[in-house]
C-alpha atoms as a PDB file:
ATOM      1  CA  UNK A   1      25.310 -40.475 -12.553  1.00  0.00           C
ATOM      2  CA  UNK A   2      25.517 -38.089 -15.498  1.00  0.00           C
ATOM      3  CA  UNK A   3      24.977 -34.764 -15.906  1.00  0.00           C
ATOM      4  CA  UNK A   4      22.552 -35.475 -18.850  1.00  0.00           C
ATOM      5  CA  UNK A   5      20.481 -38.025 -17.107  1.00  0.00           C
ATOM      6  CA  UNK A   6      19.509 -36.501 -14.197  1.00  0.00           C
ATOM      7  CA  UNK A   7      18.167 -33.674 -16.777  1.00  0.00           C
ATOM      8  CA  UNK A   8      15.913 -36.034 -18.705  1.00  0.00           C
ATOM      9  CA  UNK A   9      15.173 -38.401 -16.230  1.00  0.00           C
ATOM     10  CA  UNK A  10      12.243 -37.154 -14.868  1.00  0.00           C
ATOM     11  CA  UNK A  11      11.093 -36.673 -18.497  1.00  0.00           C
ATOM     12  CA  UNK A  12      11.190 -40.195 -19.260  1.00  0.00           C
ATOM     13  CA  UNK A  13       9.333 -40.967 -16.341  1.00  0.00           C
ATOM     14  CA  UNK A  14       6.302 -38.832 -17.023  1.00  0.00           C
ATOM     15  CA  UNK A  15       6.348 -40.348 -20.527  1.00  0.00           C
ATOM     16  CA  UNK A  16       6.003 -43.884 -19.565  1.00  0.00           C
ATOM     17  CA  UNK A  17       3.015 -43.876 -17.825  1.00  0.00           C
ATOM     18  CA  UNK A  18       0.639 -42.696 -20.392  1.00  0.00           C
ATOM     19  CA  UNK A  19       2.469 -45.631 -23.263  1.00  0.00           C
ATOM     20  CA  UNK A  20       2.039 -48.300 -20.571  1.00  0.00           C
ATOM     21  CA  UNK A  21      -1.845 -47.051 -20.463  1.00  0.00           C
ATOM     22  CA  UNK A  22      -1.683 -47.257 -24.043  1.00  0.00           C
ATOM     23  CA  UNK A  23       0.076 -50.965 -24.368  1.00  0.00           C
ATOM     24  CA  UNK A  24      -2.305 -52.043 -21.864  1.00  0.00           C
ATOM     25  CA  UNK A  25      -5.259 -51.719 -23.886  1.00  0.00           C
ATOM     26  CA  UNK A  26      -3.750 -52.987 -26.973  1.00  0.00           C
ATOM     27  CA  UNK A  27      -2.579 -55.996 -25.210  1.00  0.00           C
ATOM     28  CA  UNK A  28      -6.045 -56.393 -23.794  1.00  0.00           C
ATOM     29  CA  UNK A  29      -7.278 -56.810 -27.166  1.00  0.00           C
ATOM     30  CA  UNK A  30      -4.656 -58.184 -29.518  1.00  0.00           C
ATOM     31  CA  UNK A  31      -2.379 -60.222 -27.020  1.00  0.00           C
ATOM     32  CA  UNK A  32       0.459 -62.047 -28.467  1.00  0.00           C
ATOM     33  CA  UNK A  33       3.697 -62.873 -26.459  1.00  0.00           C
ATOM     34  CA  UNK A  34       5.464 -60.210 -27.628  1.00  0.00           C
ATOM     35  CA  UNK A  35       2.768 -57.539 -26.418  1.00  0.00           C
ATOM     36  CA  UNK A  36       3.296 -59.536 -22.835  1.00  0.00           C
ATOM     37  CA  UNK A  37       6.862 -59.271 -22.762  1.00  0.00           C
ATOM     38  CA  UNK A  38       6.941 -55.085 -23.822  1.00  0.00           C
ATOM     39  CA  UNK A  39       4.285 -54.562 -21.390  1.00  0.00           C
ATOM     40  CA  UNK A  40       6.223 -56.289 -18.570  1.00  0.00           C
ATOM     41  CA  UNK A  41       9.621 -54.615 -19.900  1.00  0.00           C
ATOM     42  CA  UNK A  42       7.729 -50.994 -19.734  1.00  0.00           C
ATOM     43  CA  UNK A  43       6.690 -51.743 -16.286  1.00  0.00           C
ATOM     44  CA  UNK A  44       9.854 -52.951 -14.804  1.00  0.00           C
ATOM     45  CA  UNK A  45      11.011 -49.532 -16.078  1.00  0.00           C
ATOM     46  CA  UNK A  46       8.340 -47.542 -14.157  1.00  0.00           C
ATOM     47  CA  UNK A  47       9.055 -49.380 -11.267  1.00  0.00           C
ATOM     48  CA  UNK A  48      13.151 -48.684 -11.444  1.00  0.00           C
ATOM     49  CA  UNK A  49      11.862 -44.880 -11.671  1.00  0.00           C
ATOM     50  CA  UNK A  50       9.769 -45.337  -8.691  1.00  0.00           C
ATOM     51  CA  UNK A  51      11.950 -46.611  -6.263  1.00  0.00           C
ATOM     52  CA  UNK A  52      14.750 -44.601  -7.820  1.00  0.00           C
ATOM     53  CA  UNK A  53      16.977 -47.536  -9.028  1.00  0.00           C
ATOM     54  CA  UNK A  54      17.861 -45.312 -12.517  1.00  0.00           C
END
């Protein structure tokens, strides 16, 4: 991979956890589709940093 990735990776990683806490709650109380479909998107992310897929 790039050169510039591998820098910010771990960045982005340590970032997402803390807005998928925050979309949680918001689509706990105001859920519309689109709330469903970012909070899946943001956790399919999290997972590709887990199991190092990115």
């Amino acid at each position: 991979m790039r050169k510039w990735w591998w820098k910010i990776r771990f960045t982005l990683q340590a970032a997402l956890f803390p807005i998928i806490c925050i979309q949680f709650i918001r689509t706990l109380f105001l859920p519309n589709p689109f709330d469903v479909f970012l909070m899946f998107v943001f956790f399919l992310a999290y997972l590709g940093f887990l199991f190092n897929v990115y």
